[in-house]
PDB file of N, CA and C in Angstrom:
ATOM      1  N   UNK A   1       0.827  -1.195   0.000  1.00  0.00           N
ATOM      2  CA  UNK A   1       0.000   0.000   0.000  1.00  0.00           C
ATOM      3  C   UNK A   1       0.872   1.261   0.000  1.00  0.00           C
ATOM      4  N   UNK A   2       1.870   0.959   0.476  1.00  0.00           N
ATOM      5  CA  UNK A   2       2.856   2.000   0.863  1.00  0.00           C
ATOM      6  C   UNK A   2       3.292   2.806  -0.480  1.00  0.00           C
ATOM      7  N   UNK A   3       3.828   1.475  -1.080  1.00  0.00           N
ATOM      8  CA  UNK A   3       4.816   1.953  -2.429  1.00  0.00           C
ATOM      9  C   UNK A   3       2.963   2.502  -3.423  1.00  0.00           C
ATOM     10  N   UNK A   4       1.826   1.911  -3.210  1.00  0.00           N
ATOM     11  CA  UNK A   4       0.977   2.232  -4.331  1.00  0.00           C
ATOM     12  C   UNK A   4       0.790   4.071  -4.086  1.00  0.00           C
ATOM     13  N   UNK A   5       0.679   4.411  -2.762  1.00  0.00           N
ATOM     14  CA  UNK A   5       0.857   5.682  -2.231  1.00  0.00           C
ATOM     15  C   UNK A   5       1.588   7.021  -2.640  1.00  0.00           C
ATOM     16  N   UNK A   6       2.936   6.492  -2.568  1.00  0.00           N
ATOM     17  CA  UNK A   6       3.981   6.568  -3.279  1.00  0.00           C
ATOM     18  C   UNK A   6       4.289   6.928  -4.244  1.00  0.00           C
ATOM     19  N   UNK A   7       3.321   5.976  -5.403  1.00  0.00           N
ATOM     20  CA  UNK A   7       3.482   5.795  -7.155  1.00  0.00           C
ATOM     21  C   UNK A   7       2.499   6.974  -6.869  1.00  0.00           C
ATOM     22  N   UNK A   8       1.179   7.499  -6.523  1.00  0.00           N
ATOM     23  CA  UNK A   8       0.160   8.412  -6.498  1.00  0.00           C
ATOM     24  C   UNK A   8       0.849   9.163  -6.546  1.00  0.00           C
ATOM     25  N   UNK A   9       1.465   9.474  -5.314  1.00  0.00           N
ATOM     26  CA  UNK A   9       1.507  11.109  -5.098  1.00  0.00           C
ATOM     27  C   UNK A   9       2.929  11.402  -6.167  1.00  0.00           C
ATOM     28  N   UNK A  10       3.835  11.012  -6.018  1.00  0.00           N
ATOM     29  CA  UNK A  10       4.631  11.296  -7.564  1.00  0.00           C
ATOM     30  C   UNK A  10       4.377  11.356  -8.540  1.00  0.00           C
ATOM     31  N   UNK A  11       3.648  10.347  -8.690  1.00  0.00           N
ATOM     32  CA  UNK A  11       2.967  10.447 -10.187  1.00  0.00           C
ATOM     33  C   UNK A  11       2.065  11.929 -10.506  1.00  0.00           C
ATOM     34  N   UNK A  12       1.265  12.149  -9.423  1.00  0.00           N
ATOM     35  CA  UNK A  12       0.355  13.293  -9.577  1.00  0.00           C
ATOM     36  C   UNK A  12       1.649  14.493  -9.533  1.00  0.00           C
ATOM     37  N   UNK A  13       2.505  14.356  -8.577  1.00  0.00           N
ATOM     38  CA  UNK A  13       3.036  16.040  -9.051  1.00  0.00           C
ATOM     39  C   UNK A  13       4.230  16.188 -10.361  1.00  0.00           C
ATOM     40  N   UNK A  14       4.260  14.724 -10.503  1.00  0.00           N
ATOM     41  CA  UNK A  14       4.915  15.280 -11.989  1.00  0.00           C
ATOM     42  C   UNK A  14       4.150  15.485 -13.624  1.00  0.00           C
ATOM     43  N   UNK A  15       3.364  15.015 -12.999  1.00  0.00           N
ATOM     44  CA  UNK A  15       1.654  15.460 -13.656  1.00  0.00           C
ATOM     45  C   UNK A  15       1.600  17.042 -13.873  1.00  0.00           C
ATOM     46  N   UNK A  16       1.469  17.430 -12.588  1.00  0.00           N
ATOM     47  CA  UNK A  16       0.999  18.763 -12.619  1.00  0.00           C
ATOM     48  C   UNK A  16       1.787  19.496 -12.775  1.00  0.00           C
ATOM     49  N   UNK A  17       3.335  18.927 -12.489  1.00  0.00           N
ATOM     50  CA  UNK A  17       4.622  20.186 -12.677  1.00  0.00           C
ATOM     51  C   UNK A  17       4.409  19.854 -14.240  1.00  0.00           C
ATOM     52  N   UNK A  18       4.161  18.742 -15.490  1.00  0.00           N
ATOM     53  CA  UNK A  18       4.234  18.832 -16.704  1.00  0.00           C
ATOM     54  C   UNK A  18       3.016  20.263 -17.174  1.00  0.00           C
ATOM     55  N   UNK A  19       1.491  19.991 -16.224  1.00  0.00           N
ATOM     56  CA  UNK A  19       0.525  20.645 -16.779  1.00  0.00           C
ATOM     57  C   UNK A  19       1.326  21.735 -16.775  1.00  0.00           C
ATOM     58  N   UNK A  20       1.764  22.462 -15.397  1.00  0.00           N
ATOM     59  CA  UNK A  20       1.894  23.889 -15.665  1.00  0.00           C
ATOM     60  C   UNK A  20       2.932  24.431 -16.463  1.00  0.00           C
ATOM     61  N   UNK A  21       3.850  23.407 -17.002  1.00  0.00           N
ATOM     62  CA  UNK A  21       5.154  23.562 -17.544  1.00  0.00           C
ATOM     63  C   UNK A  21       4.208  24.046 -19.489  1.00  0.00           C
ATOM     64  N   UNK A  22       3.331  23.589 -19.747  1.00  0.00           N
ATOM     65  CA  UNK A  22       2.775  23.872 -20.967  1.00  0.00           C
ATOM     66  C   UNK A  22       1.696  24.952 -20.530  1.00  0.00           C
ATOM     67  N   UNK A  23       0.995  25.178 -19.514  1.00  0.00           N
ATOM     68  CA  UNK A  23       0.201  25.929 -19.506  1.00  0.00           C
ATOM     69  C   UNK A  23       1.191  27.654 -19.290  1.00  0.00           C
ATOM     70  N   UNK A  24       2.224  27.701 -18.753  1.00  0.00           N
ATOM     71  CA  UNK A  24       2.980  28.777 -18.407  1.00  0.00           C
ATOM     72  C   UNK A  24       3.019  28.954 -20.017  1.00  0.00           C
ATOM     73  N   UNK A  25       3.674  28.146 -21.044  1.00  0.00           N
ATOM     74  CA  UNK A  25       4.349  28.064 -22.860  1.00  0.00           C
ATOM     75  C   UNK A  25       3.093  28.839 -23.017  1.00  0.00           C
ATOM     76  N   UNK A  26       1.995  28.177 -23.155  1.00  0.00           N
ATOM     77  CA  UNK A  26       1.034  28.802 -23.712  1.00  0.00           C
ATOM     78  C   UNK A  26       0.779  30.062 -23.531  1.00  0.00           C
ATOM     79  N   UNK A  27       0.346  30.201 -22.027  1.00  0.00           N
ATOM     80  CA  UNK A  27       0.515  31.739 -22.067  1.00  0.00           C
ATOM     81  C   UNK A  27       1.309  32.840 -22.295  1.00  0.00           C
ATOM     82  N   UNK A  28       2.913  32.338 -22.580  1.00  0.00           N
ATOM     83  CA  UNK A  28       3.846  33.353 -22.858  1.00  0.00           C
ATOM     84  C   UNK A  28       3.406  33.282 -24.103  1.00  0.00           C
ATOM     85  N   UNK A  29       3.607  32.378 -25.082  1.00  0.00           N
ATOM     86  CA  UNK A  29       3.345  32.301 -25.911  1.00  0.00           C
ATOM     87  C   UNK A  29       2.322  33.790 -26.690  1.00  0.00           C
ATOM     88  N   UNK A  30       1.150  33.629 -25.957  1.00  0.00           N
ATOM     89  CA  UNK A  30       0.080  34.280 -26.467  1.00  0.00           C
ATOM     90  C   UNK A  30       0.047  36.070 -25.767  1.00  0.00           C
ATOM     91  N   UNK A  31       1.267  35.997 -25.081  1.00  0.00           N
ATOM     92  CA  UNK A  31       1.845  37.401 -24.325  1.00  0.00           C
ATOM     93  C   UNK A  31       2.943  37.751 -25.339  1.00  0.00           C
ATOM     94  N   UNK A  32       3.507  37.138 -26.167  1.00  0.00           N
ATOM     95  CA  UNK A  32       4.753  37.559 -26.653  1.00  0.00           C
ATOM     96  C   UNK A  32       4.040  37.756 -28.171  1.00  0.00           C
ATOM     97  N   UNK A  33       3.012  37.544 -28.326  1.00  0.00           N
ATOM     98  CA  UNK A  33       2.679  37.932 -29.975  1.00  0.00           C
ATOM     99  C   UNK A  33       1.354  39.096 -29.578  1.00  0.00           C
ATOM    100  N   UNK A  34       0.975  39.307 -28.530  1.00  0.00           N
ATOM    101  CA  UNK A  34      -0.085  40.897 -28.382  1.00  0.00           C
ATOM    102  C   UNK A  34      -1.297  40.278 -27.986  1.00  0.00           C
ATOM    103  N   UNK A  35      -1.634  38.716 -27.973  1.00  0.00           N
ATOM    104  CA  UNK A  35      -2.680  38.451 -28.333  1.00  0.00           C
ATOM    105  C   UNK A  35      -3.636  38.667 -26.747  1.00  0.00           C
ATOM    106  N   UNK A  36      -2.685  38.776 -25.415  1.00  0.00           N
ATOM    107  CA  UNK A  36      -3.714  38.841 -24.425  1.00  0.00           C
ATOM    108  C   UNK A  36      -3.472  39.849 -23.975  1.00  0.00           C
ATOM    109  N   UNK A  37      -3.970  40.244 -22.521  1.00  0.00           N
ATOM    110  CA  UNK A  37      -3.689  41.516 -21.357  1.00  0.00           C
ATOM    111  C   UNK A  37      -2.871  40.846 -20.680  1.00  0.00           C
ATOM    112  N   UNK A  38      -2.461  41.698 -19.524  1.00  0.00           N
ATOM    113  CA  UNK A  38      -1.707  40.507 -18.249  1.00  0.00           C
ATOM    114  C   UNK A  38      -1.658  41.695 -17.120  1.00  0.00           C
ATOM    115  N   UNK A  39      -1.221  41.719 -16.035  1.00  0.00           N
ATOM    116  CA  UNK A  39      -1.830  42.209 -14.888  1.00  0.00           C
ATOM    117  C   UNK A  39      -0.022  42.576 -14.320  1.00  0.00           C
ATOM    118  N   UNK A  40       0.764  42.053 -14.323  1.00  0.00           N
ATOM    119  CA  UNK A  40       1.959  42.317 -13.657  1.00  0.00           C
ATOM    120  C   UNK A  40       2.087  41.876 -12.218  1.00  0.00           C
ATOM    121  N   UNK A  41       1.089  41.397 -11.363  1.00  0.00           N
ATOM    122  CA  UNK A  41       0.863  41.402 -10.226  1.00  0.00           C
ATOM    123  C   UNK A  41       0.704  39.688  -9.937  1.00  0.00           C
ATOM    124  N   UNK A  42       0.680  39.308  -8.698  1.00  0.00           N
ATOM    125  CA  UNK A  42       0.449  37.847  -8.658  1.00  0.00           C
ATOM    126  C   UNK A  42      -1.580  37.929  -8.315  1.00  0.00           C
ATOM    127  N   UNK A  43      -1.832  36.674  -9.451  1.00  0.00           N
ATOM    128  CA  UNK A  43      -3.067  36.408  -9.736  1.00  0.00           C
ATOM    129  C   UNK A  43      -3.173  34.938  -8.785  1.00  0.00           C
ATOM    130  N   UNK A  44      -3.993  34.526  -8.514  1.00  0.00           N
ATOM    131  CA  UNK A  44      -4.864  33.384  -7.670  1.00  0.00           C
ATOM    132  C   UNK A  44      -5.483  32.816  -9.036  1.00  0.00           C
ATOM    133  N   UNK A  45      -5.248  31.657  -9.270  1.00  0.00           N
ATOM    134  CA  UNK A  45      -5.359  31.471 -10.529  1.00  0.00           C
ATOM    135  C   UNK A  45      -7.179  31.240 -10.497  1.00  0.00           C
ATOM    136  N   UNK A  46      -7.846  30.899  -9.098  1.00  0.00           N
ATOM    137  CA  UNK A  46      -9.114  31.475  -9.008  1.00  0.00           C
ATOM    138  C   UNK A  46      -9.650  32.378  -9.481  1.00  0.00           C
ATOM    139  N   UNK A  47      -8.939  33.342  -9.261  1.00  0.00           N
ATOM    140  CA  UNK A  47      -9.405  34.729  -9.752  1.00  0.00           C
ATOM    141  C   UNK A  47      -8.931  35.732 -10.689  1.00  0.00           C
ATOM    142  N   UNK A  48      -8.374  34.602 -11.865  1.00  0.00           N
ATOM    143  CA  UNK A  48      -7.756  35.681 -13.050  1.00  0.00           C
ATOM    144  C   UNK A  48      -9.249  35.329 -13.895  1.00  0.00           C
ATOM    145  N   UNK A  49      -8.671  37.354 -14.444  1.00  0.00           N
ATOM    146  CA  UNK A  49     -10.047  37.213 -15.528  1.00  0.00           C
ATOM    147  C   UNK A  49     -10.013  36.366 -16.449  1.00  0.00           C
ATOM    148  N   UNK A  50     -11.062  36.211 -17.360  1.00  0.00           N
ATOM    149  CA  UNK A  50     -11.181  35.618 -18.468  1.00  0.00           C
ATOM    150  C   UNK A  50     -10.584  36.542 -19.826  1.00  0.00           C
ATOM    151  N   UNK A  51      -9.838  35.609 -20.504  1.00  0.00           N
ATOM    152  CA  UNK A  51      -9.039  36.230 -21.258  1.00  0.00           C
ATOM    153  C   UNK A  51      -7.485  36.479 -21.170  1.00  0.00           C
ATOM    154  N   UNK A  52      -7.335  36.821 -20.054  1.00  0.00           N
ATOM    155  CA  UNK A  52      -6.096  37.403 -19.688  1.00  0.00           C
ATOM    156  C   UNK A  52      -5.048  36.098 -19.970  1.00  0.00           C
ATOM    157  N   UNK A  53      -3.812  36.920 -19.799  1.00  0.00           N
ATOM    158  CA  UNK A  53      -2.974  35.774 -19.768  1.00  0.00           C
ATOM    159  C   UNK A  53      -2.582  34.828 -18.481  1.00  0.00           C
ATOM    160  N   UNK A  54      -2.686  35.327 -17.332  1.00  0.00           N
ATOM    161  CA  UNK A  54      -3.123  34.640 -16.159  1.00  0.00           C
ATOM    162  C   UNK A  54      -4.000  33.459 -16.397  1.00  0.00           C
ATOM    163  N   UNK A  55      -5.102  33.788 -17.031  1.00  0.00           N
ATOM    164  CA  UNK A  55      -5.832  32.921 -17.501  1.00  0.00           C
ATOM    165  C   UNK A  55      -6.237  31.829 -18.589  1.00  0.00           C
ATOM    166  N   UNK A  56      -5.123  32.317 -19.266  1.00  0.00           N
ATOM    167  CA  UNK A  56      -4.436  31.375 -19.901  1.00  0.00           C
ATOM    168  C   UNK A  56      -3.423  29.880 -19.371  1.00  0.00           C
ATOM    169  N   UNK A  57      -3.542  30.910 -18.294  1.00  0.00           N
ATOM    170  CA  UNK A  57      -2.180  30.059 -17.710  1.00  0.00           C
ATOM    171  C   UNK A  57      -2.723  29.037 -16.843  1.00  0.00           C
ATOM    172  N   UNK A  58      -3.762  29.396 -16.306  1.00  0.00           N
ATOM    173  CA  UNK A  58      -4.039  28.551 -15.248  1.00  0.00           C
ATOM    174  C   UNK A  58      -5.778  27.409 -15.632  1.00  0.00           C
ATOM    175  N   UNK A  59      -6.007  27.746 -17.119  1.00  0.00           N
ATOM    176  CA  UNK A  59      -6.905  26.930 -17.571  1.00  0.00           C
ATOM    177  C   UNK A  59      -6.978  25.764 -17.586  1.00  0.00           C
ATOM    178  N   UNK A  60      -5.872  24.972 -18.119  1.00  0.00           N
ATOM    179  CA  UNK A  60      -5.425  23.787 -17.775  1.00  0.00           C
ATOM    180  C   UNK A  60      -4.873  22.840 -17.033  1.00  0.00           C
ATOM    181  N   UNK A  61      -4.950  23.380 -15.614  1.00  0.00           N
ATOM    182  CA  UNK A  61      -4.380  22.851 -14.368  1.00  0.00           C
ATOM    183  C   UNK A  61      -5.165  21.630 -13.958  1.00  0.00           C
ATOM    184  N   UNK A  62      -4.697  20.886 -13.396  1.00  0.00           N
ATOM    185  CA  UNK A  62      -5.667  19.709 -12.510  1.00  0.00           C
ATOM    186  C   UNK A  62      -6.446  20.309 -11.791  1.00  0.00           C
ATOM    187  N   UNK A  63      -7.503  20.044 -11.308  1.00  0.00           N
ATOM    188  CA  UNK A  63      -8.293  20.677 -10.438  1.00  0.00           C
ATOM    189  C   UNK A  63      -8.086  20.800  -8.959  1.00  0.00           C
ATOM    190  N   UNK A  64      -7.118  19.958  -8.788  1.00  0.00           N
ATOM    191  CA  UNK A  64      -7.211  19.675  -7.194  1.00  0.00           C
ATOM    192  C   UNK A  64      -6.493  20.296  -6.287  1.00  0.00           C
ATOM    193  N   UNK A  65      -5.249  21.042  -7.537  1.00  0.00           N
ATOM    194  CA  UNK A  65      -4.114  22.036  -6.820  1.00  0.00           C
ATOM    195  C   UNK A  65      -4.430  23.401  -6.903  1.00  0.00           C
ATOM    196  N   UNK A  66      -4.116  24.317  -6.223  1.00  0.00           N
ATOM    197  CA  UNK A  66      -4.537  25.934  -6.238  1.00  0.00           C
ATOM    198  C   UNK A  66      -2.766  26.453  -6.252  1.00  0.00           C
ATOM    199  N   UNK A  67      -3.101  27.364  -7.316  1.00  0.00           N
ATOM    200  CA  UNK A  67      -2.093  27.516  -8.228  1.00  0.00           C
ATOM    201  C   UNK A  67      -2.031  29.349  -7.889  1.00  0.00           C
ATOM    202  N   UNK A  68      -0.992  29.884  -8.030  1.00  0.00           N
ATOM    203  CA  UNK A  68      -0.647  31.549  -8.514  1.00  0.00           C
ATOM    204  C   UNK A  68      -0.042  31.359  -9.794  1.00  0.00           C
ATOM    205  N   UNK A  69      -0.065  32.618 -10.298  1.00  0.00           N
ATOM    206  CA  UNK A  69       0.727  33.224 -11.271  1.00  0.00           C
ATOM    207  C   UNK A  69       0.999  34.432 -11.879  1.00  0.00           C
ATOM    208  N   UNK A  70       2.345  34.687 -12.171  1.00  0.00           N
ATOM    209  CA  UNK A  70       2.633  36.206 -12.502  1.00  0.00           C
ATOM    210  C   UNK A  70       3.125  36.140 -13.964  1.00  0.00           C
ATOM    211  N   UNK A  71       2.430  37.476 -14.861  1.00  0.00           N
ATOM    212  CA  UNK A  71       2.887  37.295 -16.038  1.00  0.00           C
ATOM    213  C   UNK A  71       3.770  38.716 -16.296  1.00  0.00           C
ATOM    214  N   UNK A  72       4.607  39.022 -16.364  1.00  0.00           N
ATOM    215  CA  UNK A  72       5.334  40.062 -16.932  1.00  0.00           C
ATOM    216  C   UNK A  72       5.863  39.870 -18.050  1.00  0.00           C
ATOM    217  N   UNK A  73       6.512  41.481 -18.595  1.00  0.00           N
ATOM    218  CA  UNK A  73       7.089  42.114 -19.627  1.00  0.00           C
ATOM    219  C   UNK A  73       7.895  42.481 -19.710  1.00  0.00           C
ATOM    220  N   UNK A  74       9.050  42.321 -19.720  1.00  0.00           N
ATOM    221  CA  UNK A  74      10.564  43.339 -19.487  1.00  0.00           C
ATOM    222  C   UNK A  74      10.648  43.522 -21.090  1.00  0.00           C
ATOM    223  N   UNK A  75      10.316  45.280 -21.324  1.00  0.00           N
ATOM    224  CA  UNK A  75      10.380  46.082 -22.386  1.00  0.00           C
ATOM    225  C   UNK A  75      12.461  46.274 -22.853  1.00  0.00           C
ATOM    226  N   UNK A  76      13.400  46.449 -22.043  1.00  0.00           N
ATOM    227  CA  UNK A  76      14.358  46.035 -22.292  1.00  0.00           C
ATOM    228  C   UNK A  76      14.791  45.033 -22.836  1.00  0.00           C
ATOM    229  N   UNK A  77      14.703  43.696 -22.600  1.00  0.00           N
ATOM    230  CA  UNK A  77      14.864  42.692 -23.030  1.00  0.00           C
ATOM    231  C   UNK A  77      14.123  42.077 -24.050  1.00  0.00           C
ATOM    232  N   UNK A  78      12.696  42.406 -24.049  1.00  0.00           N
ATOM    233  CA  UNK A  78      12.144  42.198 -24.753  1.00  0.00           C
ATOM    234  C   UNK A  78      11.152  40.505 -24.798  1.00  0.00           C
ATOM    235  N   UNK A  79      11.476  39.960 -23.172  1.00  0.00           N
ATOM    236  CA  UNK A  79      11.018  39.275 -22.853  1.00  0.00           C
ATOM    237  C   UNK A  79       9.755  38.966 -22.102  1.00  0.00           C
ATOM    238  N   UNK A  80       8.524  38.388 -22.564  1.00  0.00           N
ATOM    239  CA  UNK A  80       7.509  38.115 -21.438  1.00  0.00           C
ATOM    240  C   UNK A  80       7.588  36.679 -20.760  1.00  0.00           C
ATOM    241  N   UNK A  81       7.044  36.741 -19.274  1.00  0.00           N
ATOM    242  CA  UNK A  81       7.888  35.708 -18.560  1.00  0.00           C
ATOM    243  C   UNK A  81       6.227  35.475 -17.923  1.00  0.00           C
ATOM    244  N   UNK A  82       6.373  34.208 -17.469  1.00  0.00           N
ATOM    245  CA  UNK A  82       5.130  33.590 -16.741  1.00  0.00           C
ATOM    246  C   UNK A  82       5.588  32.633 -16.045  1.00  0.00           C
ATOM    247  N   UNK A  83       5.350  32.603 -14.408  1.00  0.00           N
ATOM    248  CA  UNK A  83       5.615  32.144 -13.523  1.00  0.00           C
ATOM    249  C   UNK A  83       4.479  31.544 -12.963  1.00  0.00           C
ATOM    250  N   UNK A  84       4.296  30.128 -13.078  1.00  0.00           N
ATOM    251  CA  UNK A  84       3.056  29.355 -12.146  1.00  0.00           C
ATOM    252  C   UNK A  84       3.475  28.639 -10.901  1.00  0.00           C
ATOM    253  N   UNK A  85       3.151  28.760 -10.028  1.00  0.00           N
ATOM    254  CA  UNK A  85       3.638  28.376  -8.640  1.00  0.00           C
ATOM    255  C   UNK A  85       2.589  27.568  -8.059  1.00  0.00           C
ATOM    256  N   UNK A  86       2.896  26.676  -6.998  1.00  0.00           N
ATOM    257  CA  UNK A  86       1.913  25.919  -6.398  1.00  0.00           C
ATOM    258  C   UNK A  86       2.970  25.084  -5.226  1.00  0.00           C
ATOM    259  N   UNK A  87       2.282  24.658  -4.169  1.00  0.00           N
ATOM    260  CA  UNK A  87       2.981  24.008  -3.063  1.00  0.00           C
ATOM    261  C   UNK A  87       2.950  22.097  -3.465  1.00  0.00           C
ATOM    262  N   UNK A  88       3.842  21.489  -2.507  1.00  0.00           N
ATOM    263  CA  UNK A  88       4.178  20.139  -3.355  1.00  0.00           C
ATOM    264  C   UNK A  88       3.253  19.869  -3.098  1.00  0.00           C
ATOM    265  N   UNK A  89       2.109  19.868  -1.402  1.00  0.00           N
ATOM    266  CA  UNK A  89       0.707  18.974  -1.333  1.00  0.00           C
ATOM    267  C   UNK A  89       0.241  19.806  -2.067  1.00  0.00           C
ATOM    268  N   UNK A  90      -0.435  20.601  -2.357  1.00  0.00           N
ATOM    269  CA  UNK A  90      -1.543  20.778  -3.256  1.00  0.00           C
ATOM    270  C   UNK A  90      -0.962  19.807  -4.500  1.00  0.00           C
ATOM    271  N   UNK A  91      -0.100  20.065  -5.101  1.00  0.00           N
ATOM    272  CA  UNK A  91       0.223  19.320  -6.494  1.00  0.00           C
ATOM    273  C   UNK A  91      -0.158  17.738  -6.842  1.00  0.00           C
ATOM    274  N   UNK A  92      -0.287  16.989  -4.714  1.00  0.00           N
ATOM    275  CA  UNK A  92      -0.027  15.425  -4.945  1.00  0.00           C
ATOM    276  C   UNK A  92      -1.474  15.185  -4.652  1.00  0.00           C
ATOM    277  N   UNK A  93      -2.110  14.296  -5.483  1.00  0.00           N
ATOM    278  CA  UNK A  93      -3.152  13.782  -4.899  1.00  0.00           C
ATOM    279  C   UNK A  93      -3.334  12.963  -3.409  1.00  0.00           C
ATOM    280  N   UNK A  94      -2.058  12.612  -3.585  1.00  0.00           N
ATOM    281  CA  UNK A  94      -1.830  11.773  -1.997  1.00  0.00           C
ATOM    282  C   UNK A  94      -0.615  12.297  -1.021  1.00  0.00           C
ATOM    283  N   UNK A  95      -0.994  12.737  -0.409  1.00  0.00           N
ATOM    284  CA  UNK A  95       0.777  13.365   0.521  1.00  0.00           C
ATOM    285  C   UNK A  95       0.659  12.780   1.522  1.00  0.00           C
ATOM    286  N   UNK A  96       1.002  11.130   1.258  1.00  0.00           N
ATOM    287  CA  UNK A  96       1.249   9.830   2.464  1.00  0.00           C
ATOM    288  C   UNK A  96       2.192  10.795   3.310  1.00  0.00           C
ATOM    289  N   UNK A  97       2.377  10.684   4.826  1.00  0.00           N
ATOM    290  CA  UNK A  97       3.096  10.971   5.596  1.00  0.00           C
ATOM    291  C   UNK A  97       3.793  13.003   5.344  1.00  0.00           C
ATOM    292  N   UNK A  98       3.599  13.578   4.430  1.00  0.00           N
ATOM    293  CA  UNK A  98       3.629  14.463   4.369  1.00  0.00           C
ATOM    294  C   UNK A  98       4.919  14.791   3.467  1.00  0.00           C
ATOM    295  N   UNK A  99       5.337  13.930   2.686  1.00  0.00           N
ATOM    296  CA  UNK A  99       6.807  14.012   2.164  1.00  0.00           C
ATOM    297  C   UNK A  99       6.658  14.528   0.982  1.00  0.00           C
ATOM    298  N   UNK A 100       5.695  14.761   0.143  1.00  0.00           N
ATOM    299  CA  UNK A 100       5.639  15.984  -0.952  1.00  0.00           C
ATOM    300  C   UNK A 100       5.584  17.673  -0.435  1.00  0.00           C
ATOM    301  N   UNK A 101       4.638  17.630  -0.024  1.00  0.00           N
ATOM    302  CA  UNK A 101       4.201  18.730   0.762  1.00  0.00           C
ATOM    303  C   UNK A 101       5.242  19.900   1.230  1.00  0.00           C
ATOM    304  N   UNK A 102       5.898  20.155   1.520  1.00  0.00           N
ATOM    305  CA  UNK A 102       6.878  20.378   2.068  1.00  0.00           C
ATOM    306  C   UNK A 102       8.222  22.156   1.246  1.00  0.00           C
ATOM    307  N   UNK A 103       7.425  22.128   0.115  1.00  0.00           N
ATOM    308  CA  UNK A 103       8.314  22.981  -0.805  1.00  0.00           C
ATOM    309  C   UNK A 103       6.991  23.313  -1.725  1.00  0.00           C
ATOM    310  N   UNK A 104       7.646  24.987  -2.158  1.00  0.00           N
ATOM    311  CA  UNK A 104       6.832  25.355  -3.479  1.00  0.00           C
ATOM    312  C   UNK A 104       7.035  24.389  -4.556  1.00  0.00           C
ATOM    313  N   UNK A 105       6.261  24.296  -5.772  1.00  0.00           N
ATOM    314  CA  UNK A 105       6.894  24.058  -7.100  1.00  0.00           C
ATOM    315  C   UNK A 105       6.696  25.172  -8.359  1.00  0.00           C
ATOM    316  N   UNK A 106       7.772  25.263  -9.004  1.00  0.00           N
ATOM    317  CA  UNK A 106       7.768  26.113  -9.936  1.00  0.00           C
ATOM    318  C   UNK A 106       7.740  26.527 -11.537  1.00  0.00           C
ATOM    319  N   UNK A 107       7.314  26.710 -11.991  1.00  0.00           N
ATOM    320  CA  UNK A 107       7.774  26.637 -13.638  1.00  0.00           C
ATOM    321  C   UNK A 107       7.911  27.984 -13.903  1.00  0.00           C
ATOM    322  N   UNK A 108       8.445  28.455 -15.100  1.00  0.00           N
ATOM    323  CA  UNK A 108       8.604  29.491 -15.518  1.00  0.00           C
ATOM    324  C   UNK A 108       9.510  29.245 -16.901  1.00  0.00           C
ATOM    325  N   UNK A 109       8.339  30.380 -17.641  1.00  0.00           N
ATOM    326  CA  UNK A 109       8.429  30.445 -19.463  1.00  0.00           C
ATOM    327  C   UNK A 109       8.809  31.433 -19.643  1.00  0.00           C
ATOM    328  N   UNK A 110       9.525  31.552 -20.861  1.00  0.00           N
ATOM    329  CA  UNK A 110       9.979  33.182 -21.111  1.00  0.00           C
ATOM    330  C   UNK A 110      10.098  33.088 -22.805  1.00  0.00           C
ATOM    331  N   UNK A 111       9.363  34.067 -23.199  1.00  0.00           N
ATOM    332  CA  UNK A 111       9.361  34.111 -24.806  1.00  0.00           C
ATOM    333  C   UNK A 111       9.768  35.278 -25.193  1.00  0.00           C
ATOM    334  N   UNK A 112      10.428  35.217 -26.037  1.00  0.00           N
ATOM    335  CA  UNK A 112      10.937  36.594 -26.715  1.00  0.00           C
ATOM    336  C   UNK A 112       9.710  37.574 -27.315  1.00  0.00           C
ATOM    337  N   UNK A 113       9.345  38.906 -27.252  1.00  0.00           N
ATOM    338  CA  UNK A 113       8.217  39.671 -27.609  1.00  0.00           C
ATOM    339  C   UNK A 113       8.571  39.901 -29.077  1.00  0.00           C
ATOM    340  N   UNK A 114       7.721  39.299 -29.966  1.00  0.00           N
ATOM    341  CA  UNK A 114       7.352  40.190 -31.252  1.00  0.00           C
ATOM    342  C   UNK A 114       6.946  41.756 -31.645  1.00  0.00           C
ATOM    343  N   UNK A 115       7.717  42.264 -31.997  1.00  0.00           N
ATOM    344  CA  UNK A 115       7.427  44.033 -32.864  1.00  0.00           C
ATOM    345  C   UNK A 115       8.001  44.338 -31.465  1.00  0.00           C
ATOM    346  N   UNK A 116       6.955  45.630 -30.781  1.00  0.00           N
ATOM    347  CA  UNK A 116       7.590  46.202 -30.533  1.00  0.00           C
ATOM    348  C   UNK A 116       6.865  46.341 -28.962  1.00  0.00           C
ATOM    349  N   UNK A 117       7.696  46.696 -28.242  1.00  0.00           N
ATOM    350  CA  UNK A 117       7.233  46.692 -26.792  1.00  0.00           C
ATOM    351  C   UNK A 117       5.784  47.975 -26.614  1.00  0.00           C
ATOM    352  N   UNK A 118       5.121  47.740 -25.865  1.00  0.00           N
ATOM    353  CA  UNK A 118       4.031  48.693 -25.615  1.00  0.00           C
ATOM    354  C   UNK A 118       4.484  50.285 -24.898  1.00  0.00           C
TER     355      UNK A 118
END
C-alpha cells in the first residue's frame, strides 16, 4: 500500500509540474505575440479574468491544486515571462506521511516579444 501511495503522489506532481510547464508556454506564448492583457501582479489562478494571460495560464491545471501566477514584460529585453507556482501537497493527490508537501513548485516560461514593446 505503501509503495501504491507513493506511485500516487509522484505520479500526480509530476503530472501537474508537466501541466503547468505547458500551460505557463502557452501563455507566454500568447503574451509575446499581443494576443492577451496581463496584470503584472500575482493572480490566484481562481481569480484571473477571463481572457487574460493569467488565464491562460491557469486553464489547464488539474483541479485539485490551487495555483498563482505572474505574467510580466521586461520592455528592455524584450522578454515576457510567466511564472506558475503551487505548493508540493496541493500538487499530490496523496501526501502519504507528508513528504511531498513540504516545498513550493515552480515553472517558468519566457518568450521573446514580437514588434515592438508597448
Amino acid at each position: 500500500m505503501l509503495l501504491l501511495f507513493g506511485v500516487l503522489a509522484y505520479g500526480s506532481v509530476y503530472f501537474t509540474m508537466s501541466s503547468m510547464k505547458e500551460s505557463a508556454q502557452d501563455a507566454a506564448r500568447r503574451m509575446a505575440v499581443g494576443a492577451v492583457v496581463f496584470s503584472s501582479s500575482t493572480v490566484a489562478c481562481h481569480a484571473a479574468s477571463a481572457g487574460s494571460a493569467e488565464w491562460y495560464a491557469c486553464r489547464n491545471l488539474p483541479s485539485w491544486g490551487v495555483y498563482t501566477v505572474v505574467a510580466t514584460q521586461d520592455c528592455t529585453t524584450m522578454d515576457d515571462k510567466v511564472v506558475l507556482t503551487t505548493t508540493g501537497g496541493s500538487a499530490a493527490l496523496v501526501d502519504l506521511l507528508g513528504l511531498v508537501g513540504g516545498r513550493d513548485l515552480s515553472v517558468v516560461s519566457v518568450m521573446r516579444k514580437e514588434g515592438k514593446c508597448p
